[in-house]
N, C-alpha and C. Protein backbone atom coordinates (compact mmCIF):
# COMPACT_ATOMS: atom_id res chain seq x y z
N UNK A 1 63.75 22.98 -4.76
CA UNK A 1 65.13 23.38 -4.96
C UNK A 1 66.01 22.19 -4.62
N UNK A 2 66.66 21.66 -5.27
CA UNK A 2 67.98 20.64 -5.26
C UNK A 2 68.28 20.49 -4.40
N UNK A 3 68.76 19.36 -3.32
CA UNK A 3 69.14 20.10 -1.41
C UNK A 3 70.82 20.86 -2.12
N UNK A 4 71.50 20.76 -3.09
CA UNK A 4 73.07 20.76 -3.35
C UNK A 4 72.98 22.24 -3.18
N UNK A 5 71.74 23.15 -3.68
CA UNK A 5 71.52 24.21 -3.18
C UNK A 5 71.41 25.28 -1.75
N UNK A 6 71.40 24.07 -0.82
CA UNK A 6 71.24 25.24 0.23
C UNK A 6 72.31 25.91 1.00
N UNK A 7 73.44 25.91 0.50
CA UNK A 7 74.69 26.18 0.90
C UNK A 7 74.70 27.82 0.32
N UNK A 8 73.35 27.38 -1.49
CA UNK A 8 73.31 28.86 -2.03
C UNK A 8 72.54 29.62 -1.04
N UNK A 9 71.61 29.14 -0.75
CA UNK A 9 70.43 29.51 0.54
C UNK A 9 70.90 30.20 1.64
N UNK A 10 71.35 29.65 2.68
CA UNK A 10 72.31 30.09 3.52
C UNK A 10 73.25 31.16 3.51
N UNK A 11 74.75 30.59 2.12
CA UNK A 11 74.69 32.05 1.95
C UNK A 11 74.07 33.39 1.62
N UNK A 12 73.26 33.49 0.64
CA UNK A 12 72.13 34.57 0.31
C UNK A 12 71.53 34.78 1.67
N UNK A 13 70.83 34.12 2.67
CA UNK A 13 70.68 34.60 3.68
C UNK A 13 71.63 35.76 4.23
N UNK A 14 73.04 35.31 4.85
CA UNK A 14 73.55 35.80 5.74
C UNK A 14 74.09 36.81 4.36
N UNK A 15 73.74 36.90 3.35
CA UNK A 15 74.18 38.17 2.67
C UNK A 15 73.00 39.46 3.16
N UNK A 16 71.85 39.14 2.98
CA UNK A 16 70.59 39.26 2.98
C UNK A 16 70.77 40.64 4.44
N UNK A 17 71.29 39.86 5.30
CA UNK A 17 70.92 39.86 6.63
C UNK A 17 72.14 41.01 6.81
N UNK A 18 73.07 41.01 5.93
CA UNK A 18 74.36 41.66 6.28
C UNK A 18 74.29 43.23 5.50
N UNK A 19 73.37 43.24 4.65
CA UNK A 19 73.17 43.78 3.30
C UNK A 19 72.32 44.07 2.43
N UNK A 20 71.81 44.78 1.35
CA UNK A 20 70.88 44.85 0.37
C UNK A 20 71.78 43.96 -0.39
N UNK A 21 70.79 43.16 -1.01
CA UNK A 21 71.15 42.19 -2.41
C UNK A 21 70.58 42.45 -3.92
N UNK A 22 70.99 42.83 -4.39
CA UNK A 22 69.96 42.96 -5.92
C UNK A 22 70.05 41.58 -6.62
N UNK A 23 68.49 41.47 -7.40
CA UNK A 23 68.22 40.45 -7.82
C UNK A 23 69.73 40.12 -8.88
N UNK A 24 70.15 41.04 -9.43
CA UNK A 24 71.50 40.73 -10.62
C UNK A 24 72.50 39.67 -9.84
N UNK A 25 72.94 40.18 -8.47
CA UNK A 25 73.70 39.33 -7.62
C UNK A 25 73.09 37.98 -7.23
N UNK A 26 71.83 37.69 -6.79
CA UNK A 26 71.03 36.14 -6.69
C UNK A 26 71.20 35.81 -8.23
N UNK A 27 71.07 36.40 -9.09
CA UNK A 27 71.19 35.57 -10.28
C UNK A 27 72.96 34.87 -10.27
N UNK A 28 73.16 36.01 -9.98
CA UNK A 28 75.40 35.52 -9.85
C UNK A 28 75.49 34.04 -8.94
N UNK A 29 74.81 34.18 -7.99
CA UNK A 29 74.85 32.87 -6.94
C UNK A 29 74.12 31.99 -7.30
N UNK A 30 73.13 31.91 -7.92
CA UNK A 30 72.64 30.56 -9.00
C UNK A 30 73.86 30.39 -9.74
N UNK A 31 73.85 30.78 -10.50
CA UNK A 31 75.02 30.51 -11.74
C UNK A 31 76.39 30.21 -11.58
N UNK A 32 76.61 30.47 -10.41
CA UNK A 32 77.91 30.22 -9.58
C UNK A 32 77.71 29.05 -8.82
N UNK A 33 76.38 28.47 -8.53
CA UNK A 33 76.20 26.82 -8.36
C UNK A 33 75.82 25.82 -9.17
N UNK A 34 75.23 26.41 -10.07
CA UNK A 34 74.68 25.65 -11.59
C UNK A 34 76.25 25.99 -12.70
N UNK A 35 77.41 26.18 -12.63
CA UNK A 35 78.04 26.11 -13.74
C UNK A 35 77.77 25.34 -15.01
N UNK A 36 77.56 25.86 -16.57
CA UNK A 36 76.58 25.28 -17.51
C UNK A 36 75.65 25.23 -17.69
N UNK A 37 74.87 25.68 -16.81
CA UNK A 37 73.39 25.61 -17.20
C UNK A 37 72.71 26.84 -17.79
N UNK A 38 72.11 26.28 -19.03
CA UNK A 38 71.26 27.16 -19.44
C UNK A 38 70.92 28.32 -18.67
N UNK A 39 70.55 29.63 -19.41
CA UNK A 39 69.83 30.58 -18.91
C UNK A 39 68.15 29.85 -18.49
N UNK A 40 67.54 29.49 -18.82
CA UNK A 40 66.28 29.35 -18.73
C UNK A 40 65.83 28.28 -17.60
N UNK A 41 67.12 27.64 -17.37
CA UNK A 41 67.43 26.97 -16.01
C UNK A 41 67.72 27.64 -14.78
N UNK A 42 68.81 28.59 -14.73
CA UNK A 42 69.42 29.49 -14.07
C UNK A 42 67.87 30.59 -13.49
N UNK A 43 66.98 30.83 -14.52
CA UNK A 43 66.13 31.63 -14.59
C UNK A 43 65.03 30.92 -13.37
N UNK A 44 65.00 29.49 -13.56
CA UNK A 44 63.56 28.73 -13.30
C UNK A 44 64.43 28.73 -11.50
N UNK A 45 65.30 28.50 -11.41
CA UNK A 45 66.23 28.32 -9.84
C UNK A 45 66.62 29.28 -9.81
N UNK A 46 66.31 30.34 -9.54
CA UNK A 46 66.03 32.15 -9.37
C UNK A 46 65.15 32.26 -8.52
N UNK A 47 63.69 31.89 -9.63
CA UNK A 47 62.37 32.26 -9.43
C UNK A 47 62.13 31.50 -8.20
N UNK A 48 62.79 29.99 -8.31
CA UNK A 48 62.36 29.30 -7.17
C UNK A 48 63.15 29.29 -5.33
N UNK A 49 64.27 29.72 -5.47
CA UNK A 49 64.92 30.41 -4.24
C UNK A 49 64.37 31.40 -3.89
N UNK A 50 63.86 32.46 -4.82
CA UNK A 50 63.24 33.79 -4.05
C UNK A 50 62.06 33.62 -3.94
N UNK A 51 60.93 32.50 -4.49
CA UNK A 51 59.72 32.51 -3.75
C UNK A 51 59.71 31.48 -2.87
N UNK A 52 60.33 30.90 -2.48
CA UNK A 52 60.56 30.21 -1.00
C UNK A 52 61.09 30.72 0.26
N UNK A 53 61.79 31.47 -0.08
CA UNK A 53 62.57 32.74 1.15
C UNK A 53 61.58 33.32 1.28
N UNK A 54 60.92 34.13 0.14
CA UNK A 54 59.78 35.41 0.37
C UNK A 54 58.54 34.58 1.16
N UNK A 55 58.36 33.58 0.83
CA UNK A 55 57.35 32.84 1.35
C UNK A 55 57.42 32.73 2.69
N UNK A 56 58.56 32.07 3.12
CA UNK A 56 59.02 31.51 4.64
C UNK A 56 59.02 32.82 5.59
N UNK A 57 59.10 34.29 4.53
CA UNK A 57 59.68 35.29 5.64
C UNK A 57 60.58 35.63 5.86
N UNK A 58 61.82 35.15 4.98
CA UNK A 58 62.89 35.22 5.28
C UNK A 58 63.92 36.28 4.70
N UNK A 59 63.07 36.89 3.80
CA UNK A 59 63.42 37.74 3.12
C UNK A 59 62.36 38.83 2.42
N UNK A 60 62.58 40.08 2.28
CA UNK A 60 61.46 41.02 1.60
C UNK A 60 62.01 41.35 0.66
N UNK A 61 61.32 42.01 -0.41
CA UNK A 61 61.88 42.30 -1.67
C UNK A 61 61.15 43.72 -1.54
N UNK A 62 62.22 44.67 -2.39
CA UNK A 62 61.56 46.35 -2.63
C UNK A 62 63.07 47.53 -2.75
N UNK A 63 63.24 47.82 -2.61
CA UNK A 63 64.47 49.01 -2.65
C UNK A 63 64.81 49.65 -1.52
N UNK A 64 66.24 49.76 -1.63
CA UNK A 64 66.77 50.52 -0.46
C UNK A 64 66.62 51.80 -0.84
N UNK A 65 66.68 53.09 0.61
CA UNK A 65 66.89 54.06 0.64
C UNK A 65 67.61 54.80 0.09
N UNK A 66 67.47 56.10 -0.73
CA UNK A 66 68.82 56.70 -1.12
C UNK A 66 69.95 56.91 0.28
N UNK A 67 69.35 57.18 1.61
CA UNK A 67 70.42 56.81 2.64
C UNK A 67 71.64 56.16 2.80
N UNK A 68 71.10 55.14 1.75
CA UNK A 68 71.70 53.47 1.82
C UNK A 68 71.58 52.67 3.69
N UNK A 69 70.62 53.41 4.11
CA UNK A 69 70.25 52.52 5.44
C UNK A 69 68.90 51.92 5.44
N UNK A 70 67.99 52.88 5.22
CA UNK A 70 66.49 51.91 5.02
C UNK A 70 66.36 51.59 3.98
N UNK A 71 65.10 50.52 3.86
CA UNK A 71 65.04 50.10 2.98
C UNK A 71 63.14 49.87 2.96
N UNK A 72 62.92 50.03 2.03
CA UNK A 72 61.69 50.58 1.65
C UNK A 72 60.84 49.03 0.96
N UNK A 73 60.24 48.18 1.58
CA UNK A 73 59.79 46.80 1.18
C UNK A 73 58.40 46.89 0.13
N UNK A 74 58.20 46.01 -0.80
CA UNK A 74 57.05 46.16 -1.50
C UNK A 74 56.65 45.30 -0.83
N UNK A 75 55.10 46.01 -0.78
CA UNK A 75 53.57 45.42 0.07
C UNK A 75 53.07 44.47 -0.63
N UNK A 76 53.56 43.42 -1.39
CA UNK A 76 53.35 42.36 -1.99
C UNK A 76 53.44 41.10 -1.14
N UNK A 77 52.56 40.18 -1.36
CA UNK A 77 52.29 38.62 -1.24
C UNK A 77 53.86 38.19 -2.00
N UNK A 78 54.05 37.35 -1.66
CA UNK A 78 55.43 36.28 -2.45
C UNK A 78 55.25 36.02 -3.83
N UNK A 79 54.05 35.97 -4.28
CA UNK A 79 53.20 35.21 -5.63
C UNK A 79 53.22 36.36 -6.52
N UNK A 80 53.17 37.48 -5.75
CA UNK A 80 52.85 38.72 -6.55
C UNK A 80 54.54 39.65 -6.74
N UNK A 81 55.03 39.26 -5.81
CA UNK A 81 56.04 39.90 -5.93
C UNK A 81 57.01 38.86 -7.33
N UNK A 82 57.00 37.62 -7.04
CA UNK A 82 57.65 36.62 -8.13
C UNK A 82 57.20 37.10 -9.58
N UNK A 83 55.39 37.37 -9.38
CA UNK A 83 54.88 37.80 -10.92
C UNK A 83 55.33 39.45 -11.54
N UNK A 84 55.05 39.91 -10.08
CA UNK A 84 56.32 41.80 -10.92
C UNK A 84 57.54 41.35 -11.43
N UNK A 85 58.46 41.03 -10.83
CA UNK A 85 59.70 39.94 -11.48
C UNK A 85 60.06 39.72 -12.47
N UNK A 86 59.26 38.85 -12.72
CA UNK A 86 58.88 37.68 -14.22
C UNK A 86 58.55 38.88 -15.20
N UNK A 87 57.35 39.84 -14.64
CA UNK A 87 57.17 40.39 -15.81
C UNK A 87 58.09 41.71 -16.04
N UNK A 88 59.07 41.69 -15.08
CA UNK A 88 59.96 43.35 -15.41
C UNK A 88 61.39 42.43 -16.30
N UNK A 89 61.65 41.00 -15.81
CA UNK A 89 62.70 40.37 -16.79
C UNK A 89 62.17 38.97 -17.51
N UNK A 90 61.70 39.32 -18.15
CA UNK A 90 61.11 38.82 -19.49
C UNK A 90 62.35 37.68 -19.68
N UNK A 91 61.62 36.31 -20.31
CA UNK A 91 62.50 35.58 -20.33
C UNK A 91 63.90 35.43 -21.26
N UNK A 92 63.20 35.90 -22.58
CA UNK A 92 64.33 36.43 -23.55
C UNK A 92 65.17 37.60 -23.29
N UNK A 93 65.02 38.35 -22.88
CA UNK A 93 65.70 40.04 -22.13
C UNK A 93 66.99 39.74 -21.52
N UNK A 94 67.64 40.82 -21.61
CA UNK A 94 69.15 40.04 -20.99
C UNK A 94 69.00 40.39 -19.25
N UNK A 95 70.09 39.93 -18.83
CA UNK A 95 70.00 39.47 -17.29
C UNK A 95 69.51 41.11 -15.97
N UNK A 96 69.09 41.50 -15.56
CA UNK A 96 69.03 42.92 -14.78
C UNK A 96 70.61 43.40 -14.69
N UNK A 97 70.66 44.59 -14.35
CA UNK A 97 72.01 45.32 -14.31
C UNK A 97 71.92 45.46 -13.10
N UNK A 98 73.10 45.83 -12.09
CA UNK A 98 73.08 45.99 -11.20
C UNK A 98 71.97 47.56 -10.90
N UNK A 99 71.14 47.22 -10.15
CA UNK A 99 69.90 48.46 -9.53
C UNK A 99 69.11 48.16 -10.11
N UNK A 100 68.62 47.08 -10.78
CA UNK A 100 67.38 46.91 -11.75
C UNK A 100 66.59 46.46 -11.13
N UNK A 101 65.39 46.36 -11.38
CA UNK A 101 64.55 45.68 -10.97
C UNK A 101 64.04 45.47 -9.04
N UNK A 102 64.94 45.21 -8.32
CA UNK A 102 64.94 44.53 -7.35
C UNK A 102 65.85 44.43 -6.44
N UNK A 103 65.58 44.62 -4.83
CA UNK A 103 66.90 43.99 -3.74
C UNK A 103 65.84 43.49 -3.00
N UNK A 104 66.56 42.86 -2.40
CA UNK A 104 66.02 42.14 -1.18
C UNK A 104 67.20 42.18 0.22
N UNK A 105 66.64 41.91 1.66
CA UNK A 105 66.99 42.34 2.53
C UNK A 105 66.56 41.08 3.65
N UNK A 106 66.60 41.38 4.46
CA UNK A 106 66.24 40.55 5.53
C UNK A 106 64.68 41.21 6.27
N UNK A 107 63.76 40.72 7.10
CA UNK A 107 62.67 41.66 7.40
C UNK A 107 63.54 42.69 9.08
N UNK A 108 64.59 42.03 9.40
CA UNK A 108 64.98 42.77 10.00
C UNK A 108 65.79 44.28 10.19
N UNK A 109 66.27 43.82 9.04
CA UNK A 109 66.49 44.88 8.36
C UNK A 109 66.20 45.96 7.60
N UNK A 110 64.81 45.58 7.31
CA UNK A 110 63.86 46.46 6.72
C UNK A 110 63.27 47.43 8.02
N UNK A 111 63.89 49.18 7.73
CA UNK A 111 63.07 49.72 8.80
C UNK A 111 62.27 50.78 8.19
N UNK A 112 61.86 51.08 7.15
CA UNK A 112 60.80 51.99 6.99
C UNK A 112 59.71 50.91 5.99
N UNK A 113 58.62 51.17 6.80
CA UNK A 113 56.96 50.66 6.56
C UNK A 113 56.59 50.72 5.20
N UNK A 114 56.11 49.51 4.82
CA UNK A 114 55.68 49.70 3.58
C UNK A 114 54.85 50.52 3.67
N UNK A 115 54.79 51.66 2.05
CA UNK A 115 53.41 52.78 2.32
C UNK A 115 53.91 53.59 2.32
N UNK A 116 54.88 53.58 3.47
CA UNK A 116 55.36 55.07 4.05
C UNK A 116 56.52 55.71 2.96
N UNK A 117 56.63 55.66 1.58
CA UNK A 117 57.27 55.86 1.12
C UNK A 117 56.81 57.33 -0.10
């Protein structure tokens, strides 16, 4: 990732940490640091912010609660979670809608067990 990026990093963190994020919104914060760039660019610095967070730990990916307090994490590896992803937004397909696909959270914030759902 570009270092001009980690300002995107950081913030998405402390969003992360404050909040459920859906993948539609990380796409908004790429694109809101890449002004002009291609979709298929925007797409490739997506894929690569969220499997470096998911990697480090720094973030889980899976759905929040209808509560809107827990949040329910998929029992996925980083690799596997990037490849559900890829294959639920297809590269030609238009961008997720807000609730599509994906949020992500902080692991602290995550309080009900994967499984237990």
């Amino acid at each position: 990732m570009p270092s001009d990026l980690e300002s995107l990093k950081r913030d998405l963190l402390a969003e992360c940490a404050d909040d459920f994020v859906g993948l539609w919104s990380v796409i908004g914060y790429v694109e809101d640091e890449m002004p002009g760039s291609d979709e298929n660019k925007i797409r490739e610095v997506t894929f690569d912010l969220l499997k470096k967070l998911l990697k480090a730990g720094l973030i889980q990916a899976g759905f929040p609660d209808s509560n809107g307090r827990d949040f329910h994490p998929w029992p996925f590896p980083a690799n596997a979670v990037i490849d559900k992803i890829k294959t639920l937004w297809k590269p030609d397909a238009p961008r997720p809608k807000p609730g599509e696909i994906v949020w992500f959270t902080t692991p602290s914030k995550s309080s009900v067990a994967a499984g237990s759902q």
